[in-house]
N, C-alpha and C. Protein backbone atom coordinates (compact mmCIF):
# COMPACT_ATOMS: atom_id res chain seq x y z
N UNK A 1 0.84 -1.18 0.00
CA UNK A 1 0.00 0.00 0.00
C UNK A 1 0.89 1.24 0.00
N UNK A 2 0.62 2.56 -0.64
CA UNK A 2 1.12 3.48 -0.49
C UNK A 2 0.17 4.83 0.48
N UNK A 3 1.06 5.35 1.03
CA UNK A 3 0.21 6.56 2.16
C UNK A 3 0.52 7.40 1.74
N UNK A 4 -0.70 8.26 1.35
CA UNK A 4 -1.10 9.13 0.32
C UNK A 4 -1.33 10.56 1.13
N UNK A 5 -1.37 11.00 2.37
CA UNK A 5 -1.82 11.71 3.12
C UNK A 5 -1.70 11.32 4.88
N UNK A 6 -1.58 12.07 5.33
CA UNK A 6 -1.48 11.76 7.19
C UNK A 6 -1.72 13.03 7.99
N UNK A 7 -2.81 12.67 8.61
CA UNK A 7 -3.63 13.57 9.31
C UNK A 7 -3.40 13.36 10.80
N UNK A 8 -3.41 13.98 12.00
CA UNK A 8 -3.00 13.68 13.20
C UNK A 8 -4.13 14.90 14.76
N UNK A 9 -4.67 14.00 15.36
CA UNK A 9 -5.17 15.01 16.64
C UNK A 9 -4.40 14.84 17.61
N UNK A 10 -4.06 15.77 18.07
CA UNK A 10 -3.16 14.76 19.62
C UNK A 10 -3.50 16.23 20.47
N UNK A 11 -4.36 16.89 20.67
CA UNK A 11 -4.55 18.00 21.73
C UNK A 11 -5.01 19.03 20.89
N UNK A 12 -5.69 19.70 21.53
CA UNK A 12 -5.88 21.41 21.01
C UNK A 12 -7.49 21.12 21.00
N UNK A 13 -8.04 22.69 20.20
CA UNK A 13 -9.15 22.51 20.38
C UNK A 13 -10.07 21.67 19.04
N UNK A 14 -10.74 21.18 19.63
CA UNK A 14 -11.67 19.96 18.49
C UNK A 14 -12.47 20.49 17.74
N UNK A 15 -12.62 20.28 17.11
CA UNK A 15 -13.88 20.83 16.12
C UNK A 15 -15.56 20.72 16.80
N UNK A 16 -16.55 21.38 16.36
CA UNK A 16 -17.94 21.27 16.63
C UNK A 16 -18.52 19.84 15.33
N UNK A 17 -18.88 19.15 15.94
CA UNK A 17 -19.69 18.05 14.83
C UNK A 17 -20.98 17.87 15.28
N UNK A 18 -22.04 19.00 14.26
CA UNK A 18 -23.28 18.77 14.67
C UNK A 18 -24.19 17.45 14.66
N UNK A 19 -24.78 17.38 15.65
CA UNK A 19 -25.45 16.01 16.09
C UNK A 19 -24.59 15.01 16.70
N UNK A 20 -23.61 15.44 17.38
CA UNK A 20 -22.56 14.63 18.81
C UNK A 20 -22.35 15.68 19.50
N UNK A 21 -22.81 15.10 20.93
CA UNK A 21 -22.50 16.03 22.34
C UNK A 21 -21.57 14.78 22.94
N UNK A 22 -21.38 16.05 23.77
CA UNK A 22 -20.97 15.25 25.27
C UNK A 22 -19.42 14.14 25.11
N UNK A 23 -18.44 14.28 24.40
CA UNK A 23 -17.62 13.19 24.26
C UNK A 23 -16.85 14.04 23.20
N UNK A 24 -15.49 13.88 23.87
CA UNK A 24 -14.29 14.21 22.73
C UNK A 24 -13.97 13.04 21.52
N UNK A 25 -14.50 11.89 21.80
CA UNK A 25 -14.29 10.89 20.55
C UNK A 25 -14.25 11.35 18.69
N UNK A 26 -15.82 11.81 18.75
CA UNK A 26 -16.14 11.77 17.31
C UNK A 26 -15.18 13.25 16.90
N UNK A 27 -15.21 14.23 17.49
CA UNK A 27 -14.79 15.32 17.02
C UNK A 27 -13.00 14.83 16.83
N UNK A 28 -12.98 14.23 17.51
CA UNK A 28 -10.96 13.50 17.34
C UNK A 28 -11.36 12.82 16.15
N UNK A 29 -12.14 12.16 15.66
CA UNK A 29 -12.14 11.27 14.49
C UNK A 29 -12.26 12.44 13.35
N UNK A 30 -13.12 13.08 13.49
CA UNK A 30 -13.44 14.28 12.30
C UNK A 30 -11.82 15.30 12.41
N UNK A 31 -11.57 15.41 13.32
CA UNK A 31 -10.10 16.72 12.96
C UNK A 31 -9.19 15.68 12.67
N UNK A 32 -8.79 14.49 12.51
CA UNK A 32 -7.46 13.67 12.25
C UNK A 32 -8.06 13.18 10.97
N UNK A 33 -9.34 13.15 10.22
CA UNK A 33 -9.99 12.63 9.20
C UNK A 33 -9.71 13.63 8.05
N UNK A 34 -10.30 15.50 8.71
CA UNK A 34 -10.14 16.13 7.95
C UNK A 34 -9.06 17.05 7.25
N UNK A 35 -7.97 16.50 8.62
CA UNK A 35 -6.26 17.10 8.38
C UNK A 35 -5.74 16.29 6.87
N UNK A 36 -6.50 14.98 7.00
CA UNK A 36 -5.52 14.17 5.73
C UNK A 36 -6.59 14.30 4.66
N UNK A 37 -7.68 14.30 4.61
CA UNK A 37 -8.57 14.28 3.42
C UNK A 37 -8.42 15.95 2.62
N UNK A 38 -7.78 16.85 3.84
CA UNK A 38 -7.30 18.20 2.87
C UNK A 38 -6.66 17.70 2.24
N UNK A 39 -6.01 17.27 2.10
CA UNK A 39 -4.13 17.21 1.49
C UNK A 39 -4.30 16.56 0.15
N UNK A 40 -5.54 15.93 -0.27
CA UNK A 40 -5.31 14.90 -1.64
C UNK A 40 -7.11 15.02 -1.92
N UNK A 41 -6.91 14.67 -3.26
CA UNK A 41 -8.36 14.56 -3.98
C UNK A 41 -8.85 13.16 -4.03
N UNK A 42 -9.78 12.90 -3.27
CA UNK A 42 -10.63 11.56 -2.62
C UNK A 42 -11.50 11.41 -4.31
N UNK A 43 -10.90 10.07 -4.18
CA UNK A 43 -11.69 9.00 -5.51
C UNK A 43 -12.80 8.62 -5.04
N UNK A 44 -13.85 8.83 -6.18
CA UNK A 44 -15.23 8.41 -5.71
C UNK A 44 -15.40 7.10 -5.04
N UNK A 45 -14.76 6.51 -4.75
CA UNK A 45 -14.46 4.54 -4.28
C UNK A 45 -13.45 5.34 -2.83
N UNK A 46 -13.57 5.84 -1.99
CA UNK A 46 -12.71 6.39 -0.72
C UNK A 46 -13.52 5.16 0.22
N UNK A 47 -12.71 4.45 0.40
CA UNK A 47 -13.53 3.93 2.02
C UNK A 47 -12.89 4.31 3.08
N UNK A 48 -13.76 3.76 3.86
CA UNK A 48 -13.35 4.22 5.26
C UNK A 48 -13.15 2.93 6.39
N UNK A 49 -11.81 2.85 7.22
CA UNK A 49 -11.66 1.86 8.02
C UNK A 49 -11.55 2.87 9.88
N UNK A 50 -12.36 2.61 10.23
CA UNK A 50 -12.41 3.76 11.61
C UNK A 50 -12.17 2.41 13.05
N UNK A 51 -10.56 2.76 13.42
CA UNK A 51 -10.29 1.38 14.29
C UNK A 51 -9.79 2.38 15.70
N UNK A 52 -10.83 1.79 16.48
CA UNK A 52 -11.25 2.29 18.03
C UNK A 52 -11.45 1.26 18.60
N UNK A 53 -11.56 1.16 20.22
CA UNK A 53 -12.94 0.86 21.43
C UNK A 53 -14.02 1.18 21.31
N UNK A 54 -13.91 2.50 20.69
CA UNK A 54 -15.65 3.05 20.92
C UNK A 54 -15.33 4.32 21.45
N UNK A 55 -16.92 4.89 21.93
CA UNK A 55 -16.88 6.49 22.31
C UNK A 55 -16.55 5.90 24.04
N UNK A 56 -15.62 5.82 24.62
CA UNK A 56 -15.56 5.45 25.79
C UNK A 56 -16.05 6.10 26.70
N UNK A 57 -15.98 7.62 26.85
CA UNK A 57 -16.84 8.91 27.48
C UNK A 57 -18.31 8.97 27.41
N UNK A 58 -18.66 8.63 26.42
CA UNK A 58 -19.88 8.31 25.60
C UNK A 58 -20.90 7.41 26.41
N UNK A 59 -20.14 5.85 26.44
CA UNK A 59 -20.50 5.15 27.58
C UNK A 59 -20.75 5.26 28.84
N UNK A 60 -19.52 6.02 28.91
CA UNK A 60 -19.71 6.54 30.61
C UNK A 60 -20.83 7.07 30.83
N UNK A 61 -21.04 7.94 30.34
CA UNK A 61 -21.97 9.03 30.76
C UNK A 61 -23.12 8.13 30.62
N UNK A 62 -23.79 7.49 29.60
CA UNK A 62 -24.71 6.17 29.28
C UNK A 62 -24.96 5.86 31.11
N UNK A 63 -23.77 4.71 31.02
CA UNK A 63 -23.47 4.33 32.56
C UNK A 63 -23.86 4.71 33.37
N UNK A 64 -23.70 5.96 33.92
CA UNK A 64 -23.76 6.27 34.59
C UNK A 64 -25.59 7.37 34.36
N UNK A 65 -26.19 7.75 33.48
CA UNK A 65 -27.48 7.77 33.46
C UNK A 65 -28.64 7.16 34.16
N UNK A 66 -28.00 5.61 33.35
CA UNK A 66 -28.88 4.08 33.82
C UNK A 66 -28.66 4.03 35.06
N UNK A 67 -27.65 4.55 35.78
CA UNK A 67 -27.11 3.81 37.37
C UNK A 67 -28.32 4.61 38.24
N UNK A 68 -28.36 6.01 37.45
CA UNK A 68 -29.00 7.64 38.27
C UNK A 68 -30.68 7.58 37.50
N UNK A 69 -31.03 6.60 37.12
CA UNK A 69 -32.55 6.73 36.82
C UNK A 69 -32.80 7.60 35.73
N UNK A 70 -31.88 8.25 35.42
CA UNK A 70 -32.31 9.53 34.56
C UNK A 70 -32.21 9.54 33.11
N UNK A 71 -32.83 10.30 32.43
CA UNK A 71 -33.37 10.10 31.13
C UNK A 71 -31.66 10.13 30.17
N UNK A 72 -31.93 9.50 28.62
CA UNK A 72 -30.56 9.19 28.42
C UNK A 72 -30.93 10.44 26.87
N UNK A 73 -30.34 11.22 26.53
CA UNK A 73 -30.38 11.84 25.28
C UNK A 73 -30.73 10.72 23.87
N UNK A 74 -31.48 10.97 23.18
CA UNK A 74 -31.15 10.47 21.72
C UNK A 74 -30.07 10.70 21.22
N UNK A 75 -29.25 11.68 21.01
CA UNK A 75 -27.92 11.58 20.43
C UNK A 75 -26.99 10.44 20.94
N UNK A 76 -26.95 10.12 21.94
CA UNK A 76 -26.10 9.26 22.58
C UNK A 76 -25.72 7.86 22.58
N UNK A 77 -27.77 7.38 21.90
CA UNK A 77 -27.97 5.95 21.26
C UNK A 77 -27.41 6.66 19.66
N UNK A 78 -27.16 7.39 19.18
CA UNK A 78 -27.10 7.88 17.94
C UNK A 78 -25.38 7.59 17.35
N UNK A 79 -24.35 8.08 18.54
CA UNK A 79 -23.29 8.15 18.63
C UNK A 79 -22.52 7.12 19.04
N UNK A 80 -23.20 6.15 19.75
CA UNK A 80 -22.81 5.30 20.67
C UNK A 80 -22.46 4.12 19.72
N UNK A 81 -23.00 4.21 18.24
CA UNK A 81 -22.21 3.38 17.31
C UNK A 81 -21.03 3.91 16.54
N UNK A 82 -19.97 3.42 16.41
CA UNK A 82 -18.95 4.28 15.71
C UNK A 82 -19.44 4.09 14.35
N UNK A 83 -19.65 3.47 13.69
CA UNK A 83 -19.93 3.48 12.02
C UNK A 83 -20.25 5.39 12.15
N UNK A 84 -21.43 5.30 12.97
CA UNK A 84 -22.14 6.89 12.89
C UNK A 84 -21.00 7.95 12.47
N UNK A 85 -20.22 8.61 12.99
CA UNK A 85 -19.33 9.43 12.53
C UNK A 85 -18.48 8.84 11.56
N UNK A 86 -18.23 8.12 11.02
CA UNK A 86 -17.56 7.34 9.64
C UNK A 86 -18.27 8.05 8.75
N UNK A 87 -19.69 7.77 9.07
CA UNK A 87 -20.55 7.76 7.54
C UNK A 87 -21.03 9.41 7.71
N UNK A 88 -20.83 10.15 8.59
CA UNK A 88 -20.83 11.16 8.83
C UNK A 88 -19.76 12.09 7.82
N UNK A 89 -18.74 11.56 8.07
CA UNK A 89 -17.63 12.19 7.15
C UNK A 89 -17.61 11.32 5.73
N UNK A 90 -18.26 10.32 5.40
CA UNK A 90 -18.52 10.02 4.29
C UNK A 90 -19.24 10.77 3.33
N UNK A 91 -20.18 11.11 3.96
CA UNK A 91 -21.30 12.05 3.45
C UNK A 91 -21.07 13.25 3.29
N UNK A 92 -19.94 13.99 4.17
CA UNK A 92 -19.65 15.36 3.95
C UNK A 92 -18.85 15.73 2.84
N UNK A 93 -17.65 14.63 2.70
CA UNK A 93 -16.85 14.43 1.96
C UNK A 93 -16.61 13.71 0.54
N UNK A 94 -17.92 13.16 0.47
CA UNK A 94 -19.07 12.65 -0.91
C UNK A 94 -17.60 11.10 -0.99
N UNK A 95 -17.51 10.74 0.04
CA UNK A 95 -16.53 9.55 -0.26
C UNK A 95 -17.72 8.25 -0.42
N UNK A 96 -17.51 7.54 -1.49
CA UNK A 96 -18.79 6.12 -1.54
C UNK A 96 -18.53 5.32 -1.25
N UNK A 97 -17.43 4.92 -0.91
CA UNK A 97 -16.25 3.31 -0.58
C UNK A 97 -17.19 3.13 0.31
N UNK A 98 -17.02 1.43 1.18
CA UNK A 98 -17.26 0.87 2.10
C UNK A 98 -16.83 1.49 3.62
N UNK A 99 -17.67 1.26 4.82
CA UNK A 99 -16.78 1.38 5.80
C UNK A 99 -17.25 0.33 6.59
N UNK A 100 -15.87 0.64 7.43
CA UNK A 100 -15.61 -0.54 8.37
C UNK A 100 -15.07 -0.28 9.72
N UNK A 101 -15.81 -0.76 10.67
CA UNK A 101 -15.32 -0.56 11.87
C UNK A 101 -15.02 -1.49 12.69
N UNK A 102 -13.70 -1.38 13.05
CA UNK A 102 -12.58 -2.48 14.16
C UNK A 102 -11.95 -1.95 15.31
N UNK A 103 -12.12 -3.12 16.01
CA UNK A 103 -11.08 -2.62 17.47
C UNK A 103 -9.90 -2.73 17.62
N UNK A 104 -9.47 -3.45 16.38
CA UNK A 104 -8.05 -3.40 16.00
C UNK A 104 -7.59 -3.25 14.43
N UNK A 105 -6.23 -3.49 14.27
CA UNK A 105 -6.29 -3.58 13.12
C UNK A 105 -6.29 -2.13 12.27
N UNK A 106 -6.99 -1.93 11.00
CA UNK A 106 -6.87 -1.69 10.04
C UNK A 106 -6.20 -1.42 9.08
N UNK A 107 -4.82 -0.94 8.71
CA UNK A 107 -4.13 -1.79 7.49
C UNK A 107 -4.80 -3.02 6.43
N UNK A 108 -4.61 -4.03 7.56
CA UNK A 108 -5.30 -5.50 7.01
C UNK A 108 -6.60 -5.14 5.68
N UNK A 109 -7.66 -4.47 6.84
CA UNK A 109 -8.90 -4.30 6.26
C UNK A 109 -9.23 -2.96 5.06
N UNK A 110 -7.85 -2.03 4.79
CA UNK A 110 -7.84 -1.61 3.85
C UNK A 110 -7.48 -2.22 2.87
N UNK A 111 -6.40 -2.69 3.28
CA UNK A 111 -5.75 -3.25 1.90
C UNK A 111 -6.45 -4.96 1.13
N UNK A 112 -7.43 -4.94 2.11
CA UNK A 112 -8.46 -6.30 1.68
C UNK A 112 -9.20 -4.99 0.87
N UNK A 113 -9.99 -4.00 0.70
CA UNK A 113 -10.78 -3.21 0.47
C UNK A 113 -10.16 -2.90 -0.97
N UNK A 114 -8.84 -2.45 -1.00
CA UNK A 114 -8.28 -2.66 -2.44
C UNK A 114 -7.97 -3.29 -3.37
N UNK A 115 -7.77 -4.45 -2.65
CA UNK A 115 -7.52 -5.59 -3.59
C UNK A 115 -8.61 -5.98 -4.47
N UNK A 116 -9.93 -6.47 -3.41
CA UNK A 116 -11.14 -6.53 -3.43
C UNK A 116 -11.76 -5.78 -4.73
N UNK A 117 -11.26 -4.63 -4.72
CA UNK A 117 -11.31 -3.37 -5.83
C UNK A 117 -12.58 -2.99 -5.04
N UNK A 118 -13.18 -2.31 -4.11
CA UNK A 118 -14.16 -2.55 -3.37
C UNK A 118 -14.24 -0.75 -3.29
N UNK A 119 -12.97 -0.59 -2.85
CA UNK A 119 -12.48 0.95 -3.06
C UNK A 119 -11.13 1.45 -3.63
N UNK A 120 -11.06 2.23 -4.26
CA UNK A 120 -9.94 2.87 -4.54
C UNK A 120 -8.55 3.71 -4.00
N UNK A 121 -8.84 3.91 -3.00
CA UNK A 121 -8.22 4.44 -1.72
C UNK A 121 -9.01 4.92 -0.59
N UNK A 122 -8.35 4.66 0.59
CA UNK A 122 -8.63 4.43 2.03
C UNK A 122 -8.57 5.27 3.15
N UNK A 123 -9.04 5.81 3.75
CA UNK A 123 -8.81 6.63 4.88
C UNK A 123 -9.28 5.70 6.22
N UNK A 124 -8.02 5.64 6.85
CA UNK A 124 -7.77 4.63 7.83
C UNK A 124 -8.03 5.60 9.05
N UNK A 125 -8.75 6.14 10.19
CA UNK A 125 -8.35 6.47 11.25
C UNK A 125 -8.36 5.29 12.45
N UNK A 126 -7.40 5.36 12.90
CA UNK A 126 -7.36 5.14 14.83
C UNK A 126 -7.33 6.10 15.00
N UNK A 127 -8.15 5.72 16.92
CA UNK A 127 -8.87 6.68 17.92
C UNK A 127 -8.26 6.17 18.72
N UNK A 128 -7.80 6.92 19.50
CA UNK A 128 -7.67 6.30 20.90
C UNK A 128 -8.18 7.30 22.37
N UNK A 129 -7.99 7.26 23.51
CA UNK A 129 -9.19 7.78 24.38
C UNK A 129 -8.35 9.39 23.98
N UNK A 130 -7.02 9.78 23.79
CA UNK A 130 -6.76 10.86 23.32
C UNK A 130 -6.10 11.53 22.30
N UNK A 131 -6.37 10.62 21.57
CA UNK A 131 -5.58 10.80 20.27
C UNK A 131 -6.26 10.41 19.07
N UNK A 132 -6.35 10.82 17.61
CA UNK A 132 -6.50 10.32 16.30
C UNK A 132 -5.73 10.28 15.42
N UNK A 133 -5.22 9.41 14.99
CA UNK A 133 -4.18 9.53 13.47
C UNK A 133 -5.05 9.07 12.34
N UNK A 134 -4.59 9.63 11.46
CA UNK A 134 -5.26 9.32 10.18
C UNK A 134 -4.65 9.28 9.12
N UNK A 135 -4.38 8.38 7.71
CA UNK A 135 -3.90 8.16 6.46
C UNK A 135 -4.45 7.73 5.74
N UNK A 136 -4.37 7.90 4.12
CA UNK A 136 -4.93 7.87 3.08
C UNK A 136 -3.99 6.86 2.54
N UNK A 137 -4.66 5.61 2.18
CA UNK A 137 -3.82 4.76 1.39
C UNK A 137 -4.29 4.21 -0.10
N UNK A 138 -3.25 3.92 -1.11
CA UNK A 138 -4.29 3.64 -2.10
C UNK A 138 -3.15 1.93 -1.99
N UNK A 139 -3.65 1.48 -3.19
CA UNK A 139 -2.87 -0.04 -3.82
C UNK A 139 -1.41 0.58 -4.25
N UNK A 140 -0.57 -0.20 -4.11
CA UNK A 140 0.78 0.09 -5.12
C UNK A 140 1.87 0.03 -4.19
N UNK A 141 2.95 0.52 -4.61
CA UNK A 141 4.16 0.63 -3.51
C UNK A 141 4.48 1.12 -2.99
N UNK A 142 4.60 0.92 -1.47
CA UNK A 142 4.82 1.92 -0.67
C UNK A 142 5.73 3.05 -0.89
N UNK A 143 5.80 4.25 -0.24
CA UNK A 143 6.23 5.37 -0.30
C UNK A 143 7.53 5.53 0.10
């Protein structure tokens, strides 16, 4: 595979992503998504591989709702799947590829995605509880 772009969050302030509260997750996925998707012109076949735990904050707060009786937001069952912000930036970014979401991994599951011919190049992010990296990979030889 070659990496076509590399996007990175590691602190500062996050972006607003309307329709997610409450959790630094998705907004780390959208600023490390949209640092590398500047940098290069996304082929109509862009998939997406988004490899996390999950909104871990997200949960919490869930958690701790259910524990306190108290009512839980709709956004939260909304967010509380990661695909959701994937296809979020799919849609903004008119990318049509497949996505895919893992708790590990992704390399693997891009470069199955190309071979596959499934998509044309890849935008891979990991999340982690404070951090996002992100790269654009297509088929061919590495860089």
């Amino acid at each position: 595979m070659k990496t076509l772009a590399e996007g990175r969050w590691d602190g500062g302030e996050l972006p607003g992503v309307p329709g997610f509260v409450g959790s630094a997750f998705n907004p780390m996925v959208v600023a490390a998504a949209e640092r590398c998707l500047a940098q290069v012109d996304t082929e109509p076949l862009t998939g997406i591989v988004l490899v996390s735990e999950g909104d871990r904050a997200g949960a919490e707060h869930v958690k701790q709702a259910v524990a306190d009786g108290k009512r839980i937001g709709p956004l939260y069952f909304f967010q509380s799947v990661p695909n959701s912000i994937a296809g979020w930036i799919a849609a903004k970014w008119e990318l049509r590829g497949p996505v895919v979401c893992v708790t590990n991994g992704g390399p693997d599951e891009a470069e199955l995605l190309l071979a596959d011919g499934d998509a044309e190049q890849v935008l891979i992010v990991q999340v982690t509880a404070d951090r996002a990296f992100a790269q654009i990979v297509s088929g061919g030889d590495p860089t």
